[in-house]
Protein backbone atom coordinates (compact mmCIF):
# COMPACT_ATOMS: atom_id res chain seq x y z
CA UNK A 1 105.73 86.93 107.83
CA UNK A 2 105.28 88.12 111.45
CA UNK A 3 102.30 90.59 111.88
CA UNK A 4 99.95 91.73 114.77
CA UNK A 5 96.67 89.75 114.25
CA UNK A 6 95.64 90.59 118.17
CA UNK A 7 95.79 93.67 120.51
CA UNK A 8 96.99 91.89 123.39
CA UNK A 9 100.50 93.15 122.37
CA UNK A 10 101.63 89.97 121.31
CA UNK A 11 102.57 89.04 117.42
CA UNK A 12 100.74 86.50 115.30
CA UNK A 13 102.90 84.31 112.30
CA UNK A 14 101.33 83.90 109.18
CA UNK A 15 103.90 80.68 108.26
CA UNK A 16 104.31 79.05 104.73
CA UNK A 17 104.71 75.44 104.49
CA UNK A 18 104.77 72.79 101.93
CA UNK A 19 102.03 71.55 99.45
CA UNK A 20 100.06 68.98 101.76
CA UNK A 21 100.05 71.28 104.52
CA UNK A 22 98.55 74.92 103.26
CA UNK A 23 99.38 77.90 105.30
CA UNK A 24 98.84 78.45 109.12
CA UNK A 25 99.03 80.98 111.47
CA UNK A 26 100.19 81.20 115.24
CA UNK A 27 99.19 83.34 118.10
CA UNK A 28 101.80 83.87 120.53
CA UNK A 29 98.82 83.95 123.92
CA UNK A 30 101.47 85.40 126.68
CA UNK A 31 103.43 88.15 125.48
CA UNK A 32 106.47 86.58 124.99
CA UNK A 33 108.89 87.11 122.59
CA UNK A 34 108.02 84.77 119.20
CA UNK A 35 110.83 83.18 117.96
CA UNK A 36 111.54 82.73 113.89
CA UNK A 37 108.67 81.65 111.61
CA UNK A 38 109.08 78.25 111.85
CA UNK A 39 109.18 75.08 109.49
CA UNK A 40 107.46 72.41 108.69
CA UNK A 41 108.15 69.53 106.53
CA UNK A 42 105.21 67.69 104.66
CA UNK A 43 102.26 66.41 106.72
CA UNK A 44 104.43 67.34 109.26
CA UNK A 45 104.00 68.59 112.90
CA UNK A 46 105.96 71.21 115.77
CA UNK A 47 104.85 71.75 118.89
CA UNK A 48 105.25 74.44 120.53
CA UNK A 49 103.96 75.26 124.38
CA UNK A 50 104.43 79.23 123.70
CA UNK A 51 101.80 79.19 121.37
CA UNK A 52 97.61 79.72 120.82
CA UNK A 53 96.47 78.35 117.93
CA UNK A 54 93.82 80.68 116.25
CA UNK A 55 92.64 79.31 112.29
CA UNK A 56 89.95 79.83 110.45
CA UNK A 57 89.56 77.33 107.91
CA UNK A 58 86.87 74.63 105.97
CA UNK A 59 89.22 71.34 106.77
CA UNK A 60 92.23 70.62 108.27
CA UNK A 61 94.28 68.54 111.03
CA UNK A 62 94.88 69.40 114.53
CA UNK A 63 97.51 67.59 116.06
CA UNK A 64 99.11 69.39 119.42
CA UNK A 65 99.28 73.33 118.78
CA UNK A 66 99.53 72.78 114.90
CA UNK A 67 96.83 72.57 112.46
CA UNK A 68 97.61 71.54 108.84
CA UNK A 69 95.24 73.02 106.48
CA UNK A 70 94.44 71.11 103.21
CA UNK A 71 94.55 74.06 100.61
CA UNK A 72 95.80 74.36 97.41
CA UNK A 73 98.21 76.92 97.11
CA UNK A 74 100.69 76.67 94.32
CA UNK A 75 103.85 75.39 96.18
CA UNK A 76 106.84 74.31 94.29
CA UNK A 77 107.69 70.26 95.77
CA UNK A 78 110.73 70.46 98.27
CA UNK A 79 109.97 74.02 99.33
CA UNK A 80 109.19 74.70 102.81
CA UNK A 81 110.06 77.88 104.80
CA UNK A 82 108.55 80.98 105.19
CA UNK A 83 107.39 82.42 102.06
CA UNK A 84 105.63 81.18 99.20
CA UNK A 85 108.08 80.27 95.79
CA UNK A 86 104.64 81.37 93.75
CA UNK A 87 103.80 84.33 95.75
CA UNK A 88 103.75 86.61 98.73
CA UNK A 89 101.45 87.53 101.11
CA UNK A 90 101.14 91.16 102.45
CA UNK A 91 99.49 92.67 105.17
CA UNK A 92 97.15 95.78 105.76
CA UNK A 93 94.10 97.09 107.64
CA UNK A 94 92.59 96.88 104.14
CA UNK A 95 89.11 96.91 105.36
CA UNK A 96 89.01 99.53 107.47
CA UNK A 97 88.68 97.57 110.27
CA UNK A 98 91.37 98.73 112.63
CA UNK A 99 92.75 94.63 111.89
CA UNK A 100 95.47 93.73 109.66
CA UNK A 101 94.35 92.04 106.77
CA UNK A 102 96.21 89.53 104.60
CA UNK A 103 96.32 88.92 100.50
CA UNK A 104 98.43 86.57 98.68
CA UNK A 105 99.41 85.60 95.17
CA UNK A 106 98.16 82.33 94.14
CA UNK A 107 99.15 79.86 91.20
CA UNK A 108 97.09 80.11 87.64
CA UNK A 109 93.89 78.88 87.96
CA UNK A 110 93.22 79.51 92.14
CA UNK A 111 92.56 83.34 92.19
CA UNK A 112 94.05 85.40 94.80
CA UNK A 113 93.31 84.79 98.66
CA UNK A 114 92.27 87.84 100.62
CA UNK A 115 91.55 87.44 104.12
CA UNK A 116 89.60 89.57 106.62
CA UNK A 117 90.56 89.97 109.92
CA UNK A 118 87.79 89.51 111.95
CA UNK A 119 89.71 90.80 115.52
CA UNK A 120 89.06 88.01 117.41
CA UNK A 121 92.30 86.04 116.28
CA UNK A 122 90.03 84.54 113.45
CA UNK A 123 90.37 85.42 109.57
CA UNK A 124 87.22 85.42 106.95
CA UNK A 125 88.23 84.38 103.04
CA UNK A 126 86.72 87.54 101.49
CA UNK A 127 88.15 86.60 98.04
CA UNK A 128 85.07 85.74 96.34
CA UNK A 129 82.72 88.48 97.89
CA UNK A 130 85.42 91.12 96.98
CA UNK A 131 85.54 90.17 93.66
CA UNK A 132 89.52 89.69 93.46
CA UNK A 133 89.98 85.97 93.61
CA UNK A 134 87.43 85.83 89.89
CA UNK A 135 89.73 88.88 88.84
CA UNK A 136 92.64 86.82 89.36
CA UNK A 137 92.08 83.61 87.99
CA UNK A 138 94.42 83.21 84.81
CA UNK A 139 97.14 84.86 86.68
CA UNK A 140 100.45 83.50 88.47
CA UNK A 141 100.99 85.66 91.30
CA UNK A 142 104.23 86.72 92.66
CA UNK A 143 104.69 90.56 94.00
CA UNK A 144 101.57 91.68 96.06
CA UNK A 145 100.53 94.48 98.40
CA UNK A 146 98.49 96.84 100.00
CA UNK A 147 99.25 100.41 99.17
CA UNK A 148 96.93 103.53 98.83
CA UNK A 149 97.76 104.52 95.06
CA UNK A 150 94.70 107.34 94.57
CA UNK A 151 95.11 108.87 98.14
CA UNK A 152 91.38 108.32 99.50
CA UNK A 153 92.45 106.39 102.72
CA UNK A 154 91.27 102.90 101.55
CA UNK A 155 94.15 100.60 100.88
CA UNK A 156 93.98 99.30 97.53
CA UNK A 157 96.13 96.00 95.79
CA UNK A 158 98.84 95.62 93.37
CA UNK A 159 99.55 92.21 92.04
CA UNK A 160 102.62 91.31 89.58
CA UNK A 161 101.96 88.14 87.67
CA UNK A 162 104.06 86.10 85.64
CA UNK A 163 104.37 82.38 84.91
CA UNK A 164 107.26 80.15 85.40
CA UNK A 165 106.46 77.74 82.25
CA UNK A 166 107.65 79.52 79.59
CA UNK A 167 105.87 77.23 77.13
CA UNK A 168 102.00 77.42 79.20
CA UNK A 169 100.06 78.71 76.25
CA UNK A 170 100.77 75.17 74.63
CA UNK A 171 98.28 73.33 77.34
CA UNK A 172 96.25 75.96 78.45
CA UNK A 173 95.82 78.46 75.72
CA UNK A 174 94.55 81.39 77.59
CA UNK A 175 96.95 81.37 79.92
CA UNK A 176 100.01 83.46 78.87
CA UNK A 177 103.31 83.25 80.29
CA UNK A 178 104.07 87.33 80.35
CA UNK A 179 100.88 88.48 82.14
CA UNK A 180 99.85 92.47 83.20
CA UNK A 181 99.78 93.56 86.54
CA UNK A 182 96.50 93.90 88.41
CA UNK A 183 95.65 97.21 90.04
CA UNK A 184 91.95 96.23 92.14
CA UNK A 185 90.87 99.42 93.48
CA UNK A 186 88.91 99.18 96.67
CA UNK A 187 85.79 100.70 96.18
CA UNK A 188 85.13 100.43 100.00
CA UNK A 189 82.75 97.69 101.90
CA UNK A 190 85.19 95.11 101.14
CA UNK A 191 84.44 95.39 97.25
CA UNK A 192 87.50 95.98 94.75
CA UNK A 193 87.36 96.86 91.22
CA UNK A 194 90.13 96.27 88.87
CA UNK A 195 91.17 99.94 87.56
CA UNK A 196 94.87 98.45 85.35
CA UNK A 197 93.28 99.16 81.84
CA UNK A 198 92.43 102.70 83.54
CA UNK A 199 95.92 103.77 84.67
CA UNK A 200 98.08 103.75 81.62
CA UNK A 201 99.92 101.84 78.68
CA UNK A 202 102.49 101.33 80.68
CA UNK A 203 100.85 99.07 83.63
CA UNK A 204 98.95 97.67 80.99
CA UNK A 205 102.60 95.44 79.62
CA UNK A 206 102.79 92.25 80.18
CA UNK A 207 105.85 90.92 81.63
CA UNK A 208 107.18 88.32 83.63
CA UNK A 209 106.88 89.69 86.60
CA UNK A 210 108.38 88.40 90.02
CA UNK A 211 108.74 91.38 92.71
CA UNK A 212 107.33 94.72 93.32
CA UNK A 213 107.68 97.54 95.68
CA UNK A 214 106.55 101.62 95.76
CA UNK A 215 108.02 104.48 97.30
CA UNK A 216 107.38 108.22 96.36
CA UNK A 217 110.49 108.65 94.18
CA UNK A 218 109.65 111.88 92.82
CA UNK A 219 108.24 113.42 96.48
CA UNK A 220 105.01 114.67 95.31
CA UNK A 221 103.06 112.51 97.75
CA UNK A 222 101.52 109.73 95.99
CA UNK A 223 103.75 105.83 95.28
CA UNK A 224 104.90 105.06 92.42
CA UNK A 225 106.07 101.34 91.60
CA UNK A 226 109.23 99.46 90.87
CA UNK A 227 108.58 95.88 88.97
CA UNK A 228 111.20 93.52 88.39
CA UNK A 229 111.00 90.95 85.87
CA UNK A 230 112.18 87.42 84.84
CA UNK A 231 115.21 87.77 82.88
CA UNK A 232 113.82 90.82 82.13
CA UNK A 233 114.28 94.78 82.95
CA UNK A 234 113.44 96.57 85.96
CA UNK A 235 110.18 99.20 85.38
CA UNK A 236 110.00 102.20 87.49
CA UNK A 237 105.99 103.12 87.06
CA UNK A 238 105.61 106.78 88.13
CA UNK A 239 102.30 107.70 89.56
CA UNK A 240 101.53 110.53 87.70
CA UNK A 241 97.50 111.40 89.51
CA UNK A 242 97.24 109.72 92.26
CA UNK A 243 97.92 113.01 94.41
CA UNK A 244 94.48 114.50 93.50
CA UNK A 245 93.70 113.74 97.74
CA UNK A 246 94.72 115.01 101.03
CA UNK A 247 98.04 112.79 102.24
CA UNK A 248 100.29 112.65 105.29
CA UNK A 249 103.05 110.73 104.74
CA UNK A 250 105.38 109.82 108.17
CA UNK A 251 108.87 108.45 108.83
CA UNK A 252 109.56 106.54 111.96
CA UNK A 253 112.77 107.25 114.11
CA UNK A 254 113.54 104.86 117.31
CA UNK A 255 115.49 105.60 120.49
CA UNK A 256 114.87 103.11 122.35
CA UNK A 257 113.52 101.11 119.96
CA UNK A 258 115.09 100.35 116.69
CA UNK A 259 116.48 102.87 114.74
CA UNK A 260 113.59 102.82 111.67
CA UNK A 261 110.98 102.16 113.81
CA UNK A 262 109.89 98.77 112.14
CA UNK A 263 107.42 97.33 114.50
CA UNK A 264 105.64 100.73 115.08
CA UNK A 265 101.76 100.41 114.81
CA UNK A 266 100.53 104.29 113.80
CA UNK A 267 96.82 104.80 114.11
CA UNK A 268 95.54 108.02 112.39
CA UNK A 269 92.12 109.92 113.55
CA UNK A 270 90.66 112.44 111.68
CA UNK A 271 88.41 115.03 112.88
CA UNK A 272 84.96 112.93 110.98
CA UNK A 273 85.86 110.26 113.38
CA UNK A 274 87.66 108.05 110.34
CA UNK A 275 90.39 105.68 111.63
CA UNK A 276 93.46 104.23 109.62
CA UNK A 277 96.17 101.72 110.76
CA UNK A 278 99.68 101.25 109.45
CA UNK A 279 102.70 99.48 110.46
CA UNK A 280 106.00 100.20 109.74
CA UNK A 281 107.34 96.98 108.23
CA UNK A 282 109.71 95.03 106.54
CA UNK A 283 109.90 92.59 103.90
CA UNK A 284 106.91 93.63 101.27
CA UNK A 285 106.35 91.89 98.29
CA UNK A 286 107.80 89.34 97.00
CA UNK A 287 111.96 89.63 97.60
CA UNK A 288 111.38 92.93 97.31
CA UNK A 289 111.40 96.07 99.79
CA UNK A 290 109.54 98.93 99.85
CA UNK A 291 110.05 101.76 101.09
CA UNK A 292 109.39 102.69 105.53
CA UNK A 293 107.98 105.76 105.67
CA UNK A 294 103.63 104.92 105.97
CA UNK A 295 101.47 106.99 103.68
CA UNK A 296 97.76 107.95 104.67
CA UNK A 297 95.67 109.15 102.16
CA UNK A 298 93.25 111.43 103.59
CA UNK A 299 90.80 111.70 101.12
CA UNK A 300 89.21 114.94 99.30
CA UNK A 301 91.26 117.86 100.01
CA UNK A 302 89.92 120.39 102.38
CA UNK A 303 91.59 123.44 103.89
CA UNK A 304 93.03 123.64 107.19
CA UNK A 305 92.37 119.60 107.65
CA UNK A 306 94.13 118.24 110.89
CA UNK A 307 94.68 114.81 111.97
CA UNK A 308 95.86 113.39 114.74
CA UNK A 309 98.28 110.31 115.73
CA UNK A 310 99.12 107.27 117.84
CA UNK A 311 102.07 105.88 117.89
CA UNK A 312 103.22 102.42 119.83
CA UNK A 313 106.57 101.60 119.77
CA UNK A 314 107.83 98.30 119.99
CA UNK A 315 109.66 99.13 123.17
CA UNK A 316 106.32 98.97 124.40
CA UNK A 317 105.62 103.45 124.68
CA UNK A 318 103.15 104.87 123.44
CA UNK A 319 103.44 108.51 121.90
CA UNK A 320 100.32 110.92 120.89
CA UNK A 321 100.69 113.89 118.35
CA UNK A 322 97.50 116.04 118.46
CA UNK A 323 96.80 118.69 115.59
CA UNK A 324 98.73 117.66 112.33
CA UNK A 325 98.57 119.73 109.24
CA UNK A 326 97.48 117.39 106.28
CA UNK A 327 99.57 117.25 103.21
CA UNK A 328 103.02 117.08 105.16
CA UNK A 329 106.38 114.81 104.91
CA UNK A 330 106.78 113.99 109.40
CA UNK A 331 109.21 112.62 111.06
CA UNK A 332 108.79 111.34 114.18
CA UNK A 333 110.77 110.64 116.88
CA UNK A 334 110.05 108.22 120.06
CA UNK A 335 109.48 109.92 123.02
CA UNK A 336 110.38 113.25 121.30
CA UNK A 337 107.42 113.59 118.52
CA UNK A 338 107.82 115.46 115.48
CA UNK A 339 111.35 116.41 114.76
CA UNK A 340 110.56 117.75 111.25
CA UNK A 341 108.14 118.21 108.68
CA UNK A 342 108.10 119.54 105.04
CA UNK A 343 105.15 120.53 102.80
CA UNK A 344 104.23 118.07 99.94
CA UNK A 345 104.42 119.80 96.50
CA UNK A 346 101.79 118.27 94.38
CA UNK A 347 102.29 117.75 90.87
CA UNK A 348 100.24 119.50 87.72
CA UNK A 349 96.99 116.67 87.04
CA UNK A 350 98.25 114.82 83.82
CA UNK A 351 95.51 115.01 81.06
């Protein structure tokens, strides 16, 4: 997973590796182009001369630009590469903090990791203090990410859970090997609530879950969620209230960049001074993909709300749309702005 963890236009990698090495994280210091995440075998080293190391961490080895961190975090033996074979980690300015953020699914027994990014090319483990990682604990994470699911501009998490020993409950009673999802709900100053028994029978299932992704299928401005499943069907989850809040929702279109836009970094102001950060990206979830248009939920509706945008490209420009109507389907263009917009029809509240 490649994702900005500076400002000095550069990209960090968040890399997986295997079981006696953990996970690290590379800064690329000069602005040169980072090559492919790379791999490492066990206890292993790389060097690489391109590359700042910046880690936060309780132990670990440093040896050249690489340092191996001794963590637990549920890796199948042999597997080394760039994602986790128990989980996925996702990335968000979850916090509010203008910084993207990082979660990640964990094996039974660890709780999820979140991880605040503190902007100075170090990450804080927030897990405990945000009450996720006790939340978590009997589940087997696979599918995770950020997404806003009520609309009030603070990113909240979707977990998919599953184990892969179909016989678990025979050594470890309480743990289950169909599991429910987790919905944690951030309640704001870095606290999240679990909301799953809140949100319907249907999230409520326990299945064997493996990815995950949202998109608004049904256009009415809040994400619904796709879940696949272990030899299992695939559950389309439509969000039936979650468009109770002001939204924008905006679609990237390159020129000069790439044709979606992946790479873009989108900052939102509104006129109370509030900030939000998205990036267009690839690869959510785990093996799954969600959708590329970015969705900022704006909070309690009010009439006549405007917001207004940033917009840096990965060619490097750097685009500014002033006075944006709330509650609108964009699409932006590099170097041209908005080349089309469409009011969001909100759904009748479900009782």
């Amino acid at each position: 997973m490649i994702f900005g963890a500076t400002d000095n236009g550069a990209s960090a990698c968040y890399v997986w590796v295997t079981p006696a090495s953990g996970a690290v994280w590379l800064a690329n210091d000069n602005g040169t182009t980072w090559p492919a995440a790379m791999t490492l075998g066990t206890g292993g080293t790389e060097q690489n001369s391109q590359c700042a190391l910046n880690v936060a961490a309780s132990s670990g080895t440093l040896s050249g630009n690489t340092y191996t961190l001794h963590l637990a975090i549920g890796f199948h033996a042999g597997f080394a590469g760039a994602k986790n074979v128990y989980g996925y980690a996702s990335t968000q300015a979850a916090l509010n903090s203008g910084w993207q953020s990082l979660v990640i699914g964990n094996f039974t027994n660890e709780g999820m990791a979140l991880y605040h990014n503190d902007g100075s090319g170090l990450f804080t483990d927030v897990a405990g203090a945000s009450g996720i990682s006790r939340m978590s604990v009997q589940s087997l994470t696979f599918g995770s990410f950020f997404f806003d699911y009520d609309l009030d501009g603070l990113p909240d998490i979707l977990a998919v859970n599953g184990h892969v020993a179909d016989d678990i409950n025979v050594v470890q009673p309480k743990v289950k090997y169909a599991q429910p999802p987790h919905l944690f709900r951030n309640k704001g100053e870095s606290k999240f609530e679990e909301v799953t028994a809140q949100l319907g029978r249907a999230l409520q299932q326990p299945i064997v879950g493996r990815g995950a992704a949202y998109a608004d299928f049904d256009n009415d401005g809040d994400l619904d969620l796709l879940l696949t499943a272990n030899n299992g069907p695939v559950r389309l989850l439509r969000n039936d209230n979650g468009n109770q809040n002001d939204v924008l929702r905006v679609k990237t279109v390159g020129t000069r960049s790439n044709r979606d836009g992946i790479g873009a970094k989108v900052t939102l102001k509104t006129s109370q001074g509030v900030r939000l950060f998205q990036m267009v990206k690839t690869g959510s979830s785990y093996l799954s993909q969600s959708e590329l248009p970015l969705t900022f939920g704006l909070g309690k509706p009010e009439e006549g709300k405007t917001v207004s945008l940033e917009i840096v490209w990965p060619s490097g420009r750097k685009d500014s749309i002033s006075n944006v109507k709330a509650n609108q389907f964009i699409t932006v263009q590099e170097g041209k702005g908005i080349i089309a917009a469409r009011a969001i029809v909100f759904g009748k509240r479900t009782p």
